[in-house]
Protein backbone atom coordinates (compact mmCIF):
# COMPACT_ATOMS: atom_id res chain seq x y z
CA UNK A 1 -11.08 -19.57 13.38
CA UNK A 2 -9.18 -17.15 11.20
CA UNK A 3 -8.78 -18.63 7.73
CA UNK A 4 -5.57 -18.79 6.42
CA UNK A 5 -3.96 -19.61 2.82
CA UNK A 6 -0.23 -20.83 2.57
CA UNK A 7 1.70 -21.14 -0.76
CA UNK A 8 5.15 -22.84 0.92
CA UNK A 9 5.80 -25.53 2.51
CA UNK A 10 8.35 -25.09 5.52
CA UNK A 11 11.14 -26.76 3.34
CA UNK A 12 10.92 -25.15 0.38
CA UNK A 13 10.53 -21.64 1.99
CA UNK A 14 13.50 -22.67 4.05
CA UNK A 15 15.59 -23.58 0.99
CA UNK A 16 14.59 -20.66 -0.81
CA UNK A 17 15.99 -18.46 1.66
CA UNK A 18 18.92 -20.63 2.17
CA UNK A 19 19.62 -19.96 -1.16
CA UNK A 20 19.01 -16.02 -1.26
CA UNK A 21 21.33 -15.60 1.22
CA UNK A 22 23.71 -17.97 -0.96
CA UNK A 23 23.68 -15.26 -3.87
CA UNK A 24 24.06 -12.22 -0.95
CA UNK A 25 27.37 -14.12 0.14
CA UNK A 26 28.79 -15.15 -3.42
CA UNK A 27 27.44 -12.68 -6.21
CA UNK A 28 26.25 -9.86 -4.02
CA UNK A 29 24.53 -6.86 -4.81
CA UNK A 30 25.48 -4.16 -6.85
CA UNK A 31 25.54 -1.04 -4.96
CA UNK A 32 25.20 2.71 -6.38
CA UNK A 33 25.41 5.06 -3.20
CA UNK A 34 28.76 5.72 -1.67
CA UNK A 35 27.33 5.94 1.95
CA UNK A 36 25.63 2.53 1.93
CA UNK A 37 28.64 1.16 0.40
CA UNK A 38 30.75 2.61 3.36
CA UNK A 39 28.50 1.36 5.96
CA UNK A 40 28.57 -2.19 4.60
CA UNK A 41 32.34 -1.96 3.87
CA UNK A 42 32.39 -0.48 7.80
CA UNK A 43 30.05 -3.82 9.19
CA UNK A 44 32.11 -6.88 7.10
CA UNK A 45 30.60 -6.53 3.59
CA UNK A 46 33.25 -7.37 0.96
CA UNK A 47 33.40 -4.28 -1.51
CA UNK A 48 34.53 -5.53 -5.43
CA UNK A 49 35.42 -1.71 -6.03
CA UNK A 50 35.53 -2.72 -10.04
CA UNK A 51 32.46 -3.79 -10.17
CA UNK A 52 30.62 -1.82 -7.31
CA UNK A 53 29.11 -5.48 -5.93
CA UNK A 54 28.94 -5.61 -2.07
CA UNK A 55 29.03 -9.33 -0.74
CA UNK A 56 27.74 -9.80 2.54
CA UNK A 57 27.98 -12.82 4.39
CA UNK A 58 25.42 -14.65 5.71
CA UNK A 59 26.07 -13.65 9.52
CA UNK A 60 25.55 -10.06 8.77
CA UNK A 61 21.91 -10.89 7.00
CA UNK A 62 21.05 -13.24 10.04
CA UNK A 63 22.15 -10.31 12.42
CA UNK A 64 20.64 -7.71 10.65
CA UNK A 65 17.03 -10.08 10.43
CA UNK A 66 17.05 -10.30 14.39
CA UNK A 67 16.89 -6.11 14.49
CA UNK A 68 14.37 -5.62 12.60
CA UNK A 69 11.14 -5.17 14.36
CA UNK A 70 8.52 -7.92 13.93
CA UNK A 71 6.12 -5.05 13.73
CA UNK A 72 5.12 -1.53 14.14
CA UNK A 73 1.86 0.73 14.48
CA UNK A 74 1.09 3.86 12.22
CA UNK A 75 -0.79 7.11 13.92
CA UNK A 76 -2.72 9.52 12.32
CA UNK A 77 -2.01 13.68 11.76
CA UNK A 78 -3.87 14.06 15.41
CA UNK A 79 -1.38 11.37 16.97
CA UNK A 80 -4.30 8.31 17.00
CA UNK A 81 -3.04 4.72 16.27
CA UNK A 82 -4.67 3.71 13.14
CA UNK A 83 -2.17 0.54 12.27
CA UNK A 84 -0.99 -2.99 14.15
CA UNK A 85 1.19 -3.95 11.81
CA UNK A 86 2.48 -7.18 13.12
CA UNK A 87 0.97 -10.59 13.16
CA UNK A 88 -1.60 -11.77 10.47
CA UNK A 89 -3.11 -7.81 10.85
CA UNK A 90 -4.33 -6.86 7.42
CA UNK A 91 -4.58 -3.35 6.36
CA UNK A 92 -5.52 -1.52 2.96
CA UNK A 93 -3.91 1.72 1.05
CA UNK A 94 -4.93 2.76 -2.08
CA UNK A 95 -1.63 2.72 -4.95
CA UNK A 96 0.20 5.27 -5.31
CA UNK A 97 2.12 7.36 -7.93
CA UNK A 98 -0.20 6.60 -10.86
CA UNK A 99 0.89 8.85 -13.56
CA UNK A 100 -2.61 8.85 -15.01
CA UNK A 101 -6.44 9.53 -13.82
CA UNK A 102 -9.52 7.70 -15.33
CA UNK A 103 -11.59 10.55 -15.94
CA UNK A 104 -15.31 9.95 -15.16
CA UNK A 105 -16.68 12.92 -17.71
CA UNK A 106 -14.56 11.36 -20.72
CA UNK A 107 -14.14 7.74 -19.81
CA UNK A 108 -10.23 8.49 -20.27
CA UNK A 109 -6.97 8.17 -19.15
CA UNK A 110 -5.52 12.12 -18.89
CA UNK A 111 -2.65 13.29 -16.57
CA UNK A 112 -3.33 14.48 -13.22
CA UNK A 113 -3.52 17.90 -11.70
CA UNK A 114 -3.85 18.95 -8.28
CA UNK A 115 -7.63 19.02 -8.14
CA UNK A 116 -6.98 15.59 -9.38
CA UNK A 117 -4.86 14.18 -6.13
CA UNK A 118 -6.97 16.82 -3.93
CA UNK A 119 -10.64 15.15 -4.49
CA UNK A 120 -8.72 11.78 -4.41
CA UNK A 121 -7.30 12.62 -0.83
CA UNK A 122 -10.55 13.66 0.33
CA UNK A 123 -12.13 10.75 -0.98
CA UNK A 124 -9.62 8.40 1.05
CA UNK A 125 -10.90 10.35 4.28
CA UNK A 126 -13.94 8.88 3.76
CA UNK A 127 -13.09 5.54 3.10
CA UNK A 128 -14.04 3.41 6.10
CA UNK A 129 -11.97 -0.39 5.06
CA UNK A 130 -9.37 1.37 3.93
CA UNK A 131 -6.91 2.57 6.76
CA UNK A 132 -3.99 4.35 4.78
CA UNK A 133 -3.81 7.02 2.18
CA UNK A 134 -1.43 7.30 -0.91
CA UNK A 135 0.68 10.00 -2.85
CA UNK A 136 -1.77 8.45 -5.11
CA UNK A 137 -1.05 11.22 -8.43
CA UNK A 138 2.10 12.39 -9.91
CA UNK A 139 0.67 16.50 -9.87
CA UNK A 140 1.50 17.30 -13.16
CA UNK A 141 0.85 21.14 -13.11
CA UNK A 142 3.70 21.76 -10.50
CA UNK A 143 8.00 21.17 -10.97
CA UNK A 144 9.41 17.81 -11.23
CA UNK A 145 11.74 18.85 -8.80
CA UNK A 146 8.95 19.57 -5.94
CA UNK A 147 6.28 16.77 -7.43
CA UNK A 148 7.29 14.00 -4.28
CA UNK A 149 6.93 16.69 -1.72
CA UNK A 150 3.72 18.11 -3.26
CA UNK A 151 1.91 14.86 -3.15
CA UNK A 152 2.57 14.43 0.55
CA UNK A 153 1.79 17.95 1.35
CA UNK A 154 -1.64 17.95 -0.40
CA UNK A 155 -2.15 14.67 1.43
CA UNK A 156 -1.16 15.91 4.96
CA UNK A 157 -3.53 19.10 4.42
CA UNK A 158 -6.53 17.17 3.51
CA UNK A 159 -6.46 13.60 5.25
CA UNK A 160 -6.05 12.95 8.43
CA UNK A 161 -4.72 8.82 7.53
CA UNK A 162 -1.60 8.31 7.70
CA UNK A 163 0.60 8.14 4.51
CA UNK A 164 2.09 5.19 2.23
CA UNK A 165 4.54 7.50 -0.07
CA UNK A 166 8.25 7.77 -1.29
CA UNK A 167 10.71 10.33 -3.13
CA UNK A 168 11.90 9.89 -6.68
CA UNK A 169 14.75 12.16 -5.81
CA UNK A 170 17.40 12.10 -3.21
CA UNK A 171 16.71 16.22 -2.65
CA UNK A 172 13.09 15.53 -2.18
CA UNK A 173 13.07 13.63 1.35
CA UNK A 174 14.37 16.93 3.55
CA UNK A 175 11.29 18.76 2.69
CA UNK A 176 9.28 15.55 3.09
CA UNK A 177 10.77 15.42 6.95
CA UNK A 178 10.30 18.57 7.58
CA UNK A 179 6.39 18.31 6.52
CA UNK A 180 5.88 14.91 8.88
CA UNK A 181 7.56 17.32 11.37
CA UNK A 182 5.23 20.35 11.08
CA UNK A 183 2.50 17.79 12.00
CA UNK A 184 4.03 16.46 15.27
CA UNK A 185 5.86 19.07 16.23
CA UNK A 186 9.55 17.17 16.87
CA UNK A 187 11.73 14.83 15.90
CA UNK A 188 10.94 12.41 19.06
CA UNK A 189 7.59 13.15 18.82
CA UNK A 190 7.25 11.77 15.21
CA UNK A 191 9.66 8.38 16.22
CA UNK A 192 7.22 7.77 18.84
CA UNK A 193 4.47 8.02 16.86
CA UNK A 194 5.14 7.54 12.90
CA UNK A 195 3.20 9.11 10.53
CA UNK A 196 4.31 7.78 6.91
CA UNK A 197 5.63 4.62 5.25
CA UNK A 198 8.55 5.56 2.58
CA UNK A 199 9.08 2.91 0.00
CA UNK A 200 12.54 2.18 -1.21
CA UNK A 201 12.80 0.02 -4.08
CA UNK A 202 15.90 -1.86 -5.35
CA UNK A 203 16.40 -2.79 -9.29
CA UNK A 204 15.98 -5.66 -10.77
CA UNK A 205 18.58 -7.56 -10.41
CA UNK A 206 20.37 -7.63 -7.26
CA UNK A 207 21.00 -3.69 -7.46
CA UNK A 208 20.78 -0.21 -5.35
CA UNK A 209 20.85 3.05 -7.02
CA UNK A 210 22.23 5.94 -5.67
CA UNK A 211 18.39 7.76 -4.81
CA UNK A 212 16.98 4.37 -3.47
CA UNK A 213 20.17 3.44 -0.97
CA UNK A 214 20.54 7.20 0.22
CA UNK A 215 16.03 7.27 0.48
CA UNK A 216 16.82 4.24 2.74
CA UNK A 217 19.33 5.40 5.13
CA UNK A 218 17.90 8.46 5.25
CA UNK A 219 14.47 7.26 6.74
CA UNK A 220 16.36 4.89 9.26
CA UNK A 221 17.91 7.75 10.52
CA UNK A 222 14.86 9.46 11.52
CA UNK A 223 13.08 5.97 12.28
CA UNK A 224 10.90 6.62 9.26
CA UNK A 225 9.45 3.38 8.23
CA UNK A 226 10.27 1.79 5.29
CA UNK A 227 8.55 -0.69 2.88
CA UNK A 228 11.16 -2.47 0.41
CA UNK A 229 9.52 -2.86 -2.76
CA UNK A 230 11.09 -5.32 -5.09
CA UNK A 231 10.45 -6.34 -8.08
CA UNK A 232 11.38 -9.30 -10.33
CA UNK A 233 10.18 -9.80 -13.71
CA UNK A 234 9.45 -13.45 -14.45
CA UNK A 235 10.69 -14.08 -17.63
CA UNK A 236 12.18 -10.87 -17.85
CA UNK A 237 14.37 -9.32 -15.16
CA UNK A 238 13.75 -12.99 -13.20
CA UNK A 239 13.64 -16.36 -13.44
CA UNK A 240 10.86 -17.57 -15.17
CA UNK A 241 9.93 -19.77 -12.39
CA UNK A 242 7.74 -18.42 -9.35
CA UNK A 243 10.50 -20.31 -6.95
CA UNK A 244 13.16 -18.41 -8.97
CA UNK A 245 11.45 -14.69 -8.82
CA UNK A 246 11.08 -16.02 -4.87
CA UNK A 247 14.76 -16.36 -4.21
CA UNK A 248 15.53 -13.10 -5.99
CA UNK A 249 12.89 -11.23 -4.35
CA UNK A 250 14.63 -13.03 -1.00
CA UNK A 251 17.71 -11.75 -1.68
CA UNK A 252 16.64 -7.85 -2.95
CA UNK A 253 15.02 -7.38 -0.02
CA UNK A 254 17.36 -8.77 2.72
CA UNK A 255 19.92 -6.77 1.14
CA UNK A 256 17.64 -3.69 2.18
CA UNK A 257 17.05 -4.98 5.58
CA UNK A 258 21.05 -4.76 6.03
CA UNK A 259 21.09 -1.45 5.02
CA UNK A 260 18.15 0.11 7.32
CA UNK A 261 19.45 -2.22 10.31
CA UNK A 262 23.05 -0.87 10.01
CA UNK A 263 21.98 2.13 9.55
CA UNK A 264 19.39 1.85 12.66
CA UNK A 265 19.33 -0.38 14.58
CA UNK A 266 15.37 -1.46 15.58
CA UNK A 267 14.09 0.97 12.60
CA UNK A 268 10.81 -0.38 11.12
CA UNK A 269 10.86 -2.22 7.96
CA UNK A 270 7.99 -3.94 5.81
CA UNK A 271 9.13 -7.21 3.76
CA UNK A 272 7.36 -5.55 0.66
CA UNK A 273 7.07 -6.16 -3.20
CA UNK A 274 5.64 -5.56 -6.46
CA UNK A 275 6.89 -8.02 -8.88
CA UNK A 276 5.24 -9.07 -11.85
CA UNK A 277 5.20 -12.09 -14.09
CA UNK A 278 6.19 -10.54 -17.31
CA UNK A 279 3.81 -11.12 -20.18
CA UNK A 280 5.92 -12.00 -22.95
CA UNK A 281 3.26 -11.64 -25.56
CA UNK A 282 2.86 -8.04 -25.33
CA UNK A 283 5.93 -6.91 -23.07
CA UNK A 284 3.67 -6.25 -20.03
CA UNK A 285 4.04 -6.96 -16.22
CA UNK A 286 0.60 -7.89 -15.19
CA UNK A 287 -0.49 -6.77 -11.28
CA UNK A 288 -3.58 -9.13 -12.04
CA UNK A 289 -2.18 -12.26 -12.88
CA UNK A 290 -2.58 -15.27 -10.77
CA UNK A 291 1.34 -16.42 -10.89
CA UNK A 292 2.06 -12.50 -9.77
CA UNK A 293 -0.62 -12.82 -6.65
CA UNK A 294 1.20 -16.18 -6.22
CA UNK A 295 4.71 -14.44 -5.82
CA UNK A 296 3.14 -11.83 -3.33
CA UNK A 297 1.64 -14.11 -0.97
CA UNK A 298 4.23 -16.75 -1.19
CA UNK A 299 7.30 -13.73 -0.31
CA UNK A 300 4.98 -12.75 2.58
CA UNK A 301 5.07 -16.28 4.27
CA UNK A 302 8.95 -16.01 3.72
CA UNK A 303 8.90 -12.61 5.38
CA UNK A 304 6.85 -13.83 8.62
CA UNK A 305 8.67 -16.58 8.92
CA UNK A 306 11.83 -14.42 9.28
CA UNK A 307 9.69 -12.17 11.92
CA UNK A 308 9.47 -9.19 9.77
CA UNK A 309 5.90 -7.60 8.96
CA UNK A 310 5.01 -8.02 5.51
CA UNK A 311 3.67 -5.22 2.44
CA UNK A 312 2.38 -6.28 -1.02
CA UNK A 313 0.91 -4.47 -4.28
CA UNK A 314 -1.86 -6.59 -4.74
CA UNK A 315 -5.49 -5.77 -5.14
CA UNK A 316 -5.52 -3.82 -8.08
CA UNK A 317 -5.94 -4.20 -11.93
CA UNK A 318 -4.76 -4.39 -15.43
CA UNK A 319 -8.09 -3.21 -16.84
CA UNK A 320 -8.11 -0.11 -18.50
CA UNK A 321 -12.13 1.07 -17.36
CA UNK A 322 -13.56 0.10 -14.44
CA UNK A 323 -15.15 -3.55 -15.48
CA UNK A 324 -15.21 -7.11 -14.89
CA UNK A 325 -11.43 -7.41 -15.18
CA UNK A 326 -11.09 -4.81 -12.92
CA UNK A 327 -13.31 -6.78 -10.49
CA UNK A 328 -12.03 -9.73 -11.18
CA UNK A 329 -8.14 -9.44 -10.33
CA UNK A 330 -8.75 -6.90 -7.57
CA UNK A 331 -10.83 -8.96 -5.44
CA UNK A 332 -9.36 -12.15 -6.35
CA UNK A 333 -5.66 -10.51 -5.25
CA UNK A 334 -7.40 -8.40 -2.28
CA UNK A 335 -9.11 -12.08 -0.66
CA UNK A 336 -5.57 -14.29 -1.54
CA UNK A 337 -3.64 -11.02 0.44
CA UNK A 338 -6.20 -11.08 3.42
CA UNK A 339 -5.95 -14.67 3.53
CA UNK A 340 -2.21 -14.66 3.35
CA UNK A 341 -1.87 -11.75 6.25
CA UNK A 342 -0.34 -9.52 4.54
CA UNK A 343 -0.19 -6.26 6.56
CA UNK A 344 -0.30 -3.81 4.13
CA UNK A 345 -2.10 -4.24 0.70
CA UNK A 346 -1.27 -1.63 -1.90
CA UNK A 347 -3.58 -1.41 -4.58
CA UNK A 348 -7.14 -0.25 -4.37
CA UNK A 349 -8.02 2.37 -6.84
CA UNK A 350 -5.33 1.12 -9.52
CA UNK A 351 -6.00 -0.06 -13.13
CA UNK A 352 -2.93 -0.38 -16.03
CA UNK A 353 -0.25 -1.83 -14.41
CA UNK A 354 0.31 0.42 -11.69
CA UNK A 355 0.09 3.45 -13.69
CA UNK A 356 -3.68 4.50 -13.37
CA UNK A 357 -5.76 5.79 -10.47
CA UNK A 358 -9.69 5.73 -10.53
CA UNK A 359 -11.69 7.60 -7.80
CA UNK A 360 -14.44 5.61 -8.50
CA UNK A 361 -12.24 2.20 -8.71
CA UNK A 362 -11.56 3.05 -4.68
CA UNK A 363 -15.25 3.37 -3.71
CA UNK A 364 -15.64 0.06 -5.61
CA UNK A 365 -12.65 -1.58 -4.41
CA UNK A 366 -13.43 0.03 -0.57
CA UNK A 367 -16.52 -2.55 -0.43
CA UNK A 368 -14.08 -5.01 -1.48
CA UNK A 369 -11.62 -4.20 1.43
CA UNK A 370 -15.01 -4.51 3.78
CA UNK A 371 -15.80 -8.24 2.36
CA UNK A 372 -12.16 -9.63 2.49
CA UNK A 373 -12.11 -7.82 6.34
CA UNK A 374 -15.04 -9.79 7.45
CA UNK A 375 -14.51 -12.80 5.54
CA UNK A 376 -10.94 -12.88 7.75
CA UNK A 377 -12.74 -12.32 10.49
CA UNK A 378 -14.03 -16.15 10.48
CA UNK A 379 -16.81 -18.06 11.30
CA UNK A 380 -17.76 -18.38 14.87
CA UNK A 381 -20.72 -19.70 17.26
CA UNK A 382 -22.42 -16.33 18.71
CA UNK A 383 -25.61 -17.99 20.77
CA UNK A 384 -25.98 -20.37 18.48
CA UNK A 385 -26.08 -23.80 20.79
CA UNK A 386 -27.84 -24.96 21.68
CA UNK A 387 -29.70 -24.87 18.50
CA UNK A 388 -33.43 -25.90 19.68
CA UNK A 389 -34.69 -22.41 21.12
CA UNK A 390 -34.15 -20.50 17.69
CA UNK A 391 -36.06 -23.09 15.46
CA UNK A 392 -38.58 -23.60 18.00
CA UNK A 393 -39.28 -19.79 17.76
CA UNK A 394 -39.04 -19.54 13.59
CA UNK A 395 -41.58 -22.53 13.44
CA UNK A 396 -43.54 -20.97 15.81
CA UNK A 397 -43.78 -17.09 13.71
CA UNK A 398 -42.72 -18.49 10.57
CA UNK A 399 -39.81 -16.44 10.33
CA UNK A 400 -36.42 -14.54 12.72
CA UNK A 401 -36.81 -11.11 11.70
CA UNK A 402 -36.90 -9.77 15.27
CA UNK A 403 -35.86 -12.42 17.22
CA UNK A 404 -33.44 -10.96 20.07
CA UNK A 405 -31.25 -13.50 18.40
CA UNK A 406 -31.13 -12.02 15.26
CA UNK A 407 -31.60 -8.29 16.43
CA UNK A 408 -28.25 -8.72 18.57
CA UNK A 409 -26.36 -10.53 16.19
CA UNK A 410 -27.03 -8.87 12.71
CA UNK A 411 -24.61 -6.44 12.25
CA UNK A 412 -21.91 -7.91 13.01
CA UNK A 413 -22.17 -11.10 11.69
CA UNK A 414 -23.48 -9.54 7.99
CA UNK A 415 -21.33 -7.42 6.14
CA UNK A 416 -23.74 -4.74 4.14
CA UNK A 417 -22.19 -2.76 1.90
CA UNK A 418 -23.02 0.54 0.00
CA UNK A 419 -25.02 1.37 -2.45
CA UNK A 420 -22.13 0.87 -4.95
CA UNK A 421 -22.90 -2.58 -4.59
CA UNK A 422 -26.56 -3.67 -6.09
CA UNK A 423 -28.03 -5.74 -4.08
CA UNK A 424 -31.93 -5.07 -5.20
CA UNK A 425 -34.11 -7.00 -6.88
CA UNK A 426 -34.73 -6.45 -10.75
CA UNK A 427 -38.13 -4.88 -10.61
CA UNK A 428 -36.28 -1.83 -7.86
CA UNK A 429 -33.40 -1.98 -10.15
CA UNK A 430 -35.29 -0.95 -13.11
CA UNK A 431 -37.47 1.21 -11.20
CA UNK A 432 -34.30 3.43 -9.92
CA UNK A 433 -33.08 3.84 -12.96
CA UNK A 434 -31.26 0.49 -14.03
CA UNK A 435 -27.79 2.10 -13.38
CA UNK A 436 -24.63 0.61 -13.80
CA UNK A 437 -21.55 0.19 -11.34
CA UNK A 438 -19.76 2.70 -13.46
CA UNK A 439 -22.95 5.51 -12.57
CA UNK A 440 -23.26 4.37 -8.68
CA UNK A 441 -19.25 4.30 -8.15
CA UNK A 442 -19.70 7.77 -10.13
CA UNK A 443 -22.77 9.19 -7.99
CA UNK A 444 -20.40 7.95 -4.59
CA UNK A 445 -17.54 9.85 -5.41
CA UNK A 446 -19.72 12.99 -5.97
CA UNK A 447 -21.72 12.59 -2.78
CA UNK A 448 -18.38 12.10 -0.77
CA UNK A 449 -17.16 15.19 -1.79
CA UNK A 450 -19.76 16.93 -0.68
CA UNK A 451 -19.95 15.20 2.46
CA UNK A 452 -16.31 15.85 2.78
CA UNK A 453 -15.24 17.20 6.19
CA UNK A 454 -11.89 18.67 6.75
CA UNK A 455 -8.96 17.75 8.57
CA UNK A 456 -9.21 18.38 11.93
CA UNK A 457 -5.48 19.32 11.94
CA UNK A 458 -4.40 22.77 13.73
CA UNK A 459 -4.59 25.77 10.99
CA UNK A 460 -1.72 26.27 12.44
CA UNK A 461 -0.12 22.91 11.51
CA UNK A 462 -2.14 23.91 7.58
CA UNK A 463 -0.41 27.23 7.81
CA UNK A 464 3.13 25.82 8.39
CA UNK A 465 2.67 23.09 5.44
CA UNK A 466 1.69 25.86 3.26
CA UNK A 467 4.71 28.00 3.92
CA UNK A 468 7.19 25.81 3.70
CA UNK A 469 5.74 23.84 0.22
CA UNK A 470 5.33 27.81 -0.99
CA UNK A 471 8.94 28.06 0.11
CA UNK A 472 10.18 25.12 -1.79
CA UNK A 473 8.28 25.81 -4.90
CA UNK A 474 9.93 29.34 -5.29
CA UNK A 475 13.05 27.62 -5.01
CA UNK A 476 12.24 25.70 -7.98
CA UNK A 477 10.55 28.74 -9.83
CA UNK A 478 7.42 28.70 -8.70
CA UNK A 479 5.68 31.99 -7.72
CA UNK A 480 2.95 30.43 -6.50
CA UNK A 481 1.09 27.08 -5.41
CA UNK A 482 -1.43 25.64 -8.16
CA UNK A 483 -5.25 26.46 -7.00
CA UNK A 484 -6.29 23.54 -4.98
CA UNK A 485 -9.87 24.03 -4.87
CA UNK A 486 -11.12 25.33 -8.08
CA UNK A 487 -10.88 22.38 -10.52
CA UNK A 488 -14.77 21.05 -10.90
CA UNK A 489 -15.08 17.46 -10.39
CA UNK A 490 -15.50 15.59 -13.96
CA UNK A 491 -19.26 15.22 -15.08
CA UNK A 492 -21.00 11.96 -16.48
């Protein structure tokens, strides 16, 4: 049996959305992009052309909600499935768009380069729980105008996962098209089999700018998935209540569901978030606190209730080093998300709010991925009735070490992680050097990179990425690409 956690009862979730769709028919959302507000206008939205508020009523939200795909898979650059995401399915990406690294030499936080965000994308290849990869960095050594391209390119030419990303810029998403495109070849090809998820993220409250409606419609026309990312503020830019933050997460993100089902009809959406409850004592919005792991899980319920497939940033930390904190809130969010469902969990590798990226955070946080994974996997009989045979036998030798019985069963029904994880006793400890999870995440991350093998992508496929980023970056004033390989990995 599959162990499950649920936050709502059927009432409230039902009156919660009851009442989303309430504030979607009487105060609306404001909306910043001419196009959406034309295609809304065009489907029975009321347009307040003073205020730039779009009301839609509650037949248009039901209709759109029935479109929408109760889930979708995700391929890799060589065309292979990699993704269900439908049901209670539960797959891990690391965060994305951290503006700073953790540096292992210095133990601090320092802007990332492209060496930075190309050992981190090699790194994901070799993560085996965790299914995605991330425009993880914000490449600091290249044009703001070129820096959401950039990130997808780098990942695209080093990983073969697919990619959780998005554009800070309206101008950005033709290039990043044409990139998914250079990998499958056509525009069918890449419908058929989709390679990224784009996140489009309204503001807090009940509002659409003009780069986050025009992302949107943009991706549903080319059937480019999309992962609505709200965010509330409890306290802040939200009620202070969790039910509160709930109905306004409700209503951000069924507003966005309109948009992508009017604009295409069927295109694949994820009922996603990343609200916070705002810390009020030092103007923060904790990822790591319970009430904000509480919103997460409790929005997904609402979202598979509705039939949609669900996304959350959860699984990741406040902590500034890699610590207990750190341990603390990202396992404690990664098991509620797994036992929740939720279909994609943003958020291993993360410290600070959503603003730092560790390398050796993801190593750590990969073993946590594996233990959630097999902990949702459930507890089942394999050979184990009747009972008799096996004690009989461990009486008999005085132990199971090599019974069949425990030969057969072993690996599947233990999870065994990596030596990131100590598991030996004190007197090996000391003997091997009494390291600390800091120095074995460290030692991982080095010994990945070396073991790092290459995308098996076509160097033709690497050759067409190439040109057209060069392209782009000379159109921003760029002579030439940053080296990609030269920057040494940090020491400690």
């Amino acid at each position: 049996m599959r162990p499950r956690l649920q936050l709502l009862s059927t009432d409230l979730l039902e009156r919660i959305v009851d009442e989303a769709l309430d504030l979607l028919a009487t105060l609306g959302v404001k909306v910043q992009n001419d196009n959406a507000v034309a295609l809304l206008a065009d489907h029975g939205a009321t347009v307040d052309r003073e205020s730039g508020r779009v009301t839609l009523p509650g037949s248009l939200v039901t209709e759109a909600i029935s479109k929408a795909p109760s889930g979708f898979a995700l391929y890799d650059c060589l065309g292979e499935q990699t993704h269900d995401l439908s049901g209670d399915r539960v797959h891990f990406t690391p965060g994305s768009s951290g503006i700073t690294v953790l540096d292992a030499g210095t133990s601090e936080m320092r802007t990332p380069v492209t060496g930075d965000l190309v050992r981190f994308t090699k790194l994901t290849s070799r993560m085996e729980h965790i299914e995605a990869q991330s425009t993880a960095f914000i490449c600091s050594d290249v044009p703001e105008a070129i820096q959401d391209s950039y990130r997808l390119f780098l990942c695209l030419l080093y990983c073969e996962k697919p990619v959780v990303t998005g554009a800070f810029t309206i101008e950005s998403y033709a290039l990043m098209r044409d990139l998914q495109l250079a990998v499958r070849g056509s525009a069918a090809a890449l419908r058929e089999k989709p390679l990224t998820i784009f996140s489009a993220c309204p503001t807090a409250p009940l509002k659409w700018s003009d780069v986050t409606a025009q992302n949107l419609l943009d991706c549903a026309a080319d059937s480019v998935p999309i992962e609505f990312v709200s965010m509330p503020l409890s306290g802040f830019m939200g009620p202070v209540t969790i039910v509160g933050s709930l109905v306004q997460h409700t209503a951000e993100t069924l507003s966005g569901v309109v948009l992508s089902q009017l604009a295409n009809p069927g295109c694949p959406v994820l009922y996603g978030g990343s609200p916070a409850a705002f810390d009020i004592r030092y103007e923060t919005t904790p990822m790591g606190a319970v009430e904000t792991q509480m919103i997460d899980c409790a929005y997904s319920e609402i979202g598979k209730h509705l039939g949609i497939p669900t996304q959350a940033y959860i699984g990741l930390s406040d902590a500034k080093a890699l610590d207990a904190q750190a341990g603390l809130e990202t396992s404690m969010g990664a098991t509620l998300a797994a036992l929740t469902g939720i279909n994609s969990i943003s958020g291993p590798g993360m410290l600070d709010f959503e603003s730092c990226v560790s390398p050796e955070k993801l190593v750590v946080d990969n073993e946590i991925c594996g233990m959630t994974q097999r902990m949702i996997r459930g507890i089942e009989p394999r050979d184990d009735f009747p009972a008799q045979p096996l004690f009989e036998e461990m009486l008999r030798d005085g132990h199971v070490l090599i019974a069949d019985h425990t030969r057969k069963h072993l690996r599947s029904e233990h999870y065994f992680p990596g030596p990131v994880i100590e598991r030996a006793n004190l007197s090996r400890w000391q003997a091997e050097g009494k390291t600390t999870l800091g120095e074995r995440a460290h030692r991982e991350v080095l010994r990945h990179l070396e073991e790092y093998e290459p995308s098996r992508v076509s160097d033709d496929v690497k050759r067409d990425l190439v040109e057209l980023m060069t392209e782009e970056a000379r159109r921003h004033g760029l002579d030439r690409l940053p080296d990609r390989e030269s920057q040494e990995v940090p020491a400690r």
